[in-house]
Protein backbone atom coordinates (compact mmCIF):
# COMPACT_ATOMS: atom_id res chain seq x y z
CA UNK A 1 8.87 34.78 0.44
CA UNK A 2 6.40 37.37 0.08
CA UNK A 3 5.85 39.14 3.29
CA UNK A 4 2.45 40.95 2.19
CA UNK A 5 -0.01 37.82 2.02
CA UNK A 6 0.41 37.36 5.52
CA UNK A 7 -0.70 41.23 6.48
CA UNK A 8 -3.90 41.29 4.37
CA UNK A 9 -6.04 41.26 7.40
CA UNK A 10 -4.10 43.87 9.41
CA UNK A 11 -1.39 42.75 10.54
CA UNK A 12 1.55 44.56 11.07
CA UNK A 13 4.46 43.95 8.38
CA UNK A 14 7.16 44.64 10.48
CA UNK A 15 5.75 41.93 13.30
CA UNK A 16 5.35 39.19 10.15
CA UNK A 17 9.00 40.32 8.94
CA UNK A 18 10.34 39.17 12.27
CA UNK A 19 7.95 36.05 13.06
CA UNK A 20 8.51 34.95 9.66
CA UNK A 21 12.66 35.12 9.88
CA UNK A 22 12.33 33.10 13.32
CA UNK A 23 9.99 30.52 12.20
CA UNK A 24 11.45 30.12 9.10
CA UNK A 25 14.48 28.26 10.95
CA UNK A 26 12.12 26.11 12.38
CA UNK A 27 10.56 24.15 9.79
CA UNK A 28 10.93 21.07 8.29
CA UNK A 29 11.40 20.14 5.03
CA UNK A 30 7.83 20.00 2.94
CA UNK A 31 6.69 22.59 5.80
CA UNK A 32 5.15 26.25 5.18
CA UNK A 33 3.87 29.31 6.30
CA UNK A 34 -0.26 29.30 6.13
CA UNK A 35 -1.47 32.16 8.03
CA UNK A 36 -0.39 34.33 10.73
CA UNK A 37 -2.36 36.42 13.21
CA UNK A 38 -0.98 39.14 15.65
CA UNK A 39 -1.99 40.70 18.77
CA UNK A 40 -3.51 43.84 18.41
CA UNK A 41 -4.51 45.61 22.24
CA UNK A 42 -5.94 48.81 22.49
CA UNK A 43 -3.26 50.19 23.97
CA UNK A 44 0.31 50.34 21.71
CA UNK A 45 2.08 46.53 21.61
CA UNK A 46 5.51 46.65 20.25
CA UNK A 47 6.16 43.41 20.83
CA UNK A 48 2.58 41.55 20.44
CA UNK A 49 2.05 38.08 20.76
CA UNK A 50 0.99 35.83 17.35
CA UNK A 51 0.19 32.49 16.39
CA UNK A 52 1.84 30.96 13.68
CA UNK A 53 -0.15 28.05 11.30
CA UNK A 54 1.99 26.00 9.19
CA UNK A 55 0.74 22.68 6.89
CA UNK A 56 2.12 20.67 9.99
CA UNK A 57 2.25 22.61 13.07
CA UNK A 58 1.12 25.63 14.71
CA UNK A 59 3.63 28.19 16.74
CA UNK A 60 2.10 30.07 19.56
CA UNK A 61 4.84 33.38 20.30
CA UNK A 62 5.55 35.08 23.00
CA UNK A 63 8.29 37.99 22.81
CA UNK A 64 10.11 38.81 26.16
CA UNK A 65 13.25 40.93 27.84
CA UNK A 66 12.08 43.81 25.66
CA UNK A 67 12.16 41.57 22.09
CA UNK A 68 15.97 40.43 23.17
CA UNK A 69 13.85 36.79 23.48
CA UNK A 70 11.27 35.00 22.46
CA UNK A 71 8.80 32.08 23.98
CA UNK A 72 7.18 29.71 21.04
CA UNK A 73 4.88 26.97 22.37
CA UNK A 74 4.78 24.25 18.93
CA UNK A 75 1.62 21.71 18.13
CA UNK A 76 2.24 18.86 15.91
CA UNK A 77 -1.91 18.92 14.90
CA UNK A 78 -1.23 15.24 16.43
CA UNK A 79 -1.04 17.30 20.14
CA UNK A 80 -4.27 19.20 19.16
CA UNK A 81 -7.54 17.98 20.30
CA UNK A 82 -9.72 20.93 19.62
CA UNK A 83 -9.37 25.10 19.26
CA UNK A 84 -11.97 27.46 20.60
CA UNK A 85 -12.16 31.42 20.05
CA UNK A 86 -14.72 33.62 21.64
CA UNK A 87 -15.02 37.17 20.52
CA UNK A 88 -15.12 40.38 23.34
CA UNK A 89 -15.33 43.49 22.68
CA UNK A 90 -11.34 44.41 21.60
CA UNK A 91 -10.82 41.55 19.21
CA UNK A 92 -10.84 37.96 20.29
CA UNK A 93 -9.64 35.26 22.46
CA UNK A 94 -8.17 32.27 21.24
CA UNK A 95 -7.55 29.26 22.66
CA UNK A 96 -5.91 25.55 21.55
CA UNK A 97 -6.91 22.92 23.29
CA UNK A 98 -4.08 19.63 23.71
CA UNK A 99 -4.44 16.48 24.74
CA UNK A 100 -1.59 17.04 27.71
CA UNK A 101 -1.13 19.84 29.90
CA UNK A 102 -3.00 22.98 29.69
CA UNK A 103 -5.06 25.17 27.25
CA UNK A 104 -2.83 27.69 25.93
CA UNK A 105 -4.89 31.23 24.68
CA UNK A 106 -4.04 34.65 23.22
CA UNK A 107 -6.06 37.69 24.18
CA UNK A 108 -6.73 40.62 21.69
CA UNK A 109 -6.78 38.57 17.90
CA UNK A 110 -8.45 40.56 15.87
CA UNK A 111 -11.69 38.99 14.91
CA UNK A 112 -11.27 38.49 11.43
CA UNK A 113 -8.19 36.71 12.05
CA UNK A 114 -9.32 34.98 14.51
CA UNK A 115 -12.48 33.20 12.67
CA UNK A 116 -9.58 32.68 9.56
CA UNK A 117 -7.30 30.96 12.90
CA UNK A 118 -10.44 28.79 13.50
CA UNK A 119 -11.00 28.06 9.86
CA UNK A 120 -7.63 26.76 9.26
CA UNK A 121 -7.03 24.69 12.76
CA UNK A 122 -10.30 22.92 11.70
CA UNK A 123 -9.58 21.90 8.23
CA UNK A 124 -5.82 21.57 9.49
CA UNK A 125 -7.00 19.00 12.27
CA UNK A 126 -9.67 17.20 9.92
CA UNK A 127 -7.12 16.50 7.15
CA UNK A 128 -4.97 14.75 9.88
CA UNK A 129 -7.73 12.50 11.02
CA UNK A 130 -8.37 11.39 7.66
CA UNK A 131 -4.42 10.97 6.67
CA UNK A 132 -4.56 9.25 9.76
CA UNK A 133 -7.62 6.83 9.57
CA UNK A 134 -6.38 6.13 6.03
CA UNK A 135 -2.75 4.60 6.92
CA UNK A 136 -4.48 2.90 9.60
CA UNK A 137 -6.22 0.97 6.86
CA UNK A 138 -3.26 0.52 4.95
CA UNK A 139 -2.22 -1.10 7.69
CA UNK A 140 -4.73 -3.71 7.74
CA UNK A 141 -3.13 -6.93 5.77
CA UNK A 142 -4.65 -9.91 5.09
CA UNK A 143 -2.39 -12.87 6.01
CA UNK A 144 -1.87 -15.86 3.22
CA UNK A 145 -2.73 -18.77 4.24
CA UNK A 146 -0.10 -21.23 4.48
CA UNK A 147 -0.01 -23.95 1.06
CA UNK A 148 -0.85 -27.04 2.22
CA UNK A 149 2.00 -29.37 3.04
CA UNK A 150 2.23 -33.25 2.09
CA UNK A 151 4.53 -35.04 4.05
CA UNK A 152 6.53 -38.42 2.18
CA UNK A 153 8.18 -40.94 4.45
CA UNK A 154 10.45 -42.91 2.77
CA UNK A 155 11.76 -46.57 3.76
CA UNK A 156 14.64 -46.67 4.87
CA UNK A 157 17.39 -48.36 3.02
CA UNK A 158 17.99 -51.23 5.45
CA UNK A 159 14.68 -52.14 5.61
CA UNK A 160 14.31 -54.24 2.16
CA UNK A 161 10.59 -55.62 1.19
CA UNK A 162 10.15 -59.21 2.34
CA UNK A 163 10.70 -62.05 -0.45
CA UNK A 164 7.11 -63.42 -2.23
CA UNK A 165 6.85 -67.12 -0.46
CA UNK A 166 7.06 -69.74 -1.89
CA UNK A 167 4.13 -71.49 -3.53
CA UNK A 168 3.14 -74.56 -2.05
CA UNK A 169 3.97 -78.15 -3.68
CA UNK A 170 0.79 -79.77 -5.46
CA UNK A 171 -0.50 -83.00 -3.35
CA UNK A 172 -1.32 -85.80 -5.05
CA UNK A 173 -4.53 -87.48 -3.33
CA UNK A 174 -4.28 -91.62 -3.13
CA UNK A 175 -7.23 -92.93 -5.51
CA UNK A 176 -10.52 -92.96 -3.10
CA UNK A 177 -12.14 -96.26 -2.65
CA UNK A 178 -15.68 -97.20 -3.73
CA UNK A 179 -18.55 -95.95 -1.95
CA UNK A 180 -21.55 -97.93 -1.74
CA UNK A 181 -24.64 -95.01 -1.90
CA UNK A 182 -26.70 -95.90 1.91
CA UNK A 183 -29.88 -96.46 1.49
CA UNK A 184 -31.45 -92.82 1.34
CA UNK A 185 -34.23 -92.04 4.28
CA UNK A 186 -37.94 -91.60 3.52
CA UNK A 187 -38.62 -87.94 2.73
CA UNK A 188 -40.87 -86.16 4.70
CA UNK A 189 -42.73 -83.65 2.77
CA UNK A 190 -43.34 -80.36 3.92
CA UNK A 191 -46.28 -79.01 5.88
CA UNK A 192 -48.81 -77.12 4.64
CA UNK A 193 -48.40 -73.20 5.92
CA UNK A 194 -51.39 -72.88 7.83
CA UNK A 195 -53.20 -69.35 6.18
CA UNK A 196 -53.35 -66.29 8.61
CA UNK A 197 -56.43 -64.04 8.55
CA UNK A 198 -55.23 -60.59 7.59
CA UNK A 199 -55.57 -58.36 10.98
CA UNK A 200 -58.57 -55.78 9.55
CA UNK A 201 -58.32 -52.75 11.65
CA UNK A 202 -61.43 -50.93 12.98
CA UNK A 203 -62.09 -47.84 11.64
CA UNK A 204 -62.80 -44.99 14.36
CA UNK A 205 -66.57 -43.80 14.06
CA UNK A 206 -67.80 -40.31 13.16
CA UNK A 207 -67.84 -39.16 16.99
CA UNK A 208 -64.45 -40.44 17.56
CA UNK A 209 -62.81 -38.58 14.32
CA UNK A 210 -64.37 -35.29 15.96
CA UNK A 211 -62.59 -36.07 19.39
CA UNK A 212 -59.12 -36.57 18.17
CA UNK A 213 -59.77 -33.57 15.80
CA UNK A 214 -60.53 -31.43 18.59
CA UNK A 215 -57.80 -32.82 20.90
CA UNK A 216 -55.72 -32.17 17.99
CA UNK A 217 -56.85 -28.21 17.81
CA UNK A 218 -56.26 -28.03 21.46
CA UNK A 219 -52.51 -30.00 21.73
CA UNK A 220 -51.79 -26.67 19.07
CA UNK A 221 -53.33 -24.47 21.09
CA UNK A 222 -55.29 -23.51 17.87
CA UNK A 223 -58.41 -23.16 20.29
CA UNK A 224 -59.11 -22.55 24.10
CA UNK A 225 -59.64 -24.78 26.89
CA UNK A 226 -63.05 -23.64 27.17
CA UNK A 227 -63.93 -24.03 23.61
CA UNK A 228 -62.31 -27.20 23.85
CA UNK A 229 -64.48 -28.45 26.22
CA UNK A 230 -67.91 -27.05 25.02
CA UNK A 231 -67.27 -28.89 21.40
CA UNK A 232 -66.47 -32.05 23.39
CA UNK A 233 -69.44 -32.00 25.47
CA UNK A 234 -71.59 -30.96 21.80
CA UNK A 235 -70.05 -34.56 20.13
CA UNK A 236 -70.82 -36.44 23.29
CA UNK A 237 -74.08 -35.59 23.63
CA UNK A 238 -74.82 -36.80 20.31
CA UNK A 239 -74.25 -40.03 21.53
């Protein structure tokens, strides 16, 4: 790996050289090194503090006991709700925000690693929400509906269809004796319908056509009570 794309911005080779061998053993397969920043105080650091960005998580490092040990606080970008980085006047302060448990920070980032810190967390955590949004819609699945089932019953085998009946023997009628016709009654003819005068309805006069007009304009509120009134009073008068 080359060591010298991760110390373009100032950071101290020897410092990447050892962050680099430790997080190395750390990743996963189809992981890598992004971008690493390192503490930089005014006063000499040996050891200095770092954060590490990867395409999956982010280390935060902490050497102790002199360099014999070292403390790394790991993100999935899952555990990472936000990242926030305010600049003083020695370099910056950076802090990652979780969901759980408390905001972790690192004093004295240089600023132009900081704001390239910020740049990647953002586009790191914005990537995940859309990986993420799009397997939840791969998860959506429309269910088949089930084929329509036609149920058959069969007869059973002792049950056997019932035999056609028998047709019915002819009867012979005994030759009918002669009738004498009766003598047939007088027939009485039919009355005469009496004719109905058609029923001629009235028509309504003028006055009444403008009453039910205007009652009708009122029932739909098409004119006002008092207007109502004053037009009904107008057509009475004419009487």
């Amino acid at each position: 790996m080359n060591m010298e794309q991760f110390a373009q911005d100032g950071q101290d080779i020897k410092i990447i050289e050892k962050l680099i061998t430790k997080v190395q053993d750390m990743l996963t397969p189809g992981e890598k090194i992004d971008y690493i920043a390192v503490q930089k105080k005014p006063a000499v650091t040996i050891l200095p503090d770092s954060i590490t960005i990867s395409n999956k998580r982010i280390f935060m490092c902490e050497f102790t006991k002199l360099g014999l040990a070292t403390d790394f606080e790991i993100f999935g970008w899952q555990d990472i709700k936000d990242i926030a980085f305010k600049e003083e006047i020695f370099g910056s302060k950076v802090t990652v925000i979780p969901f759980t448990g408390e905001n972790l920070s690192i004093d004295y980032i240089p600023k132009v690693q900081a704001r390239k810190l910020y740049q990647y967390i953002k586009a790191a955590l914005e990537n995940y929400k859309k990986a993420e949004l799009a397997a939840e819609k791969e998860k959506i699945v429309i269910a088949p509906s089930s084929p329509r089932e036609t149920i058959v019953e069969k007869a059973e085998p002792s049950q056997q269809a019932p035999a056609p009946a028998a047709a019915p023997a002819p009867v012979i009628a005994p030759p009918s004796a002669t009738v004498q016709p009766a003598a047939s009654a007088p027939v009485t003819p039919p009355a005469t319908p009496v004719p109905v005068a058609p029923i001629i309805e009235e028509e309504d006069d003028e006055i009444t056509l403008k009453l039910k007009k205007l009652k009708t304009l009122f029932d739909k509120q098409l004119i006002t009570q008092d207007e109502y009134e004053q037009k009904k009073r107008e057509v009475l008068s004419s009487l």
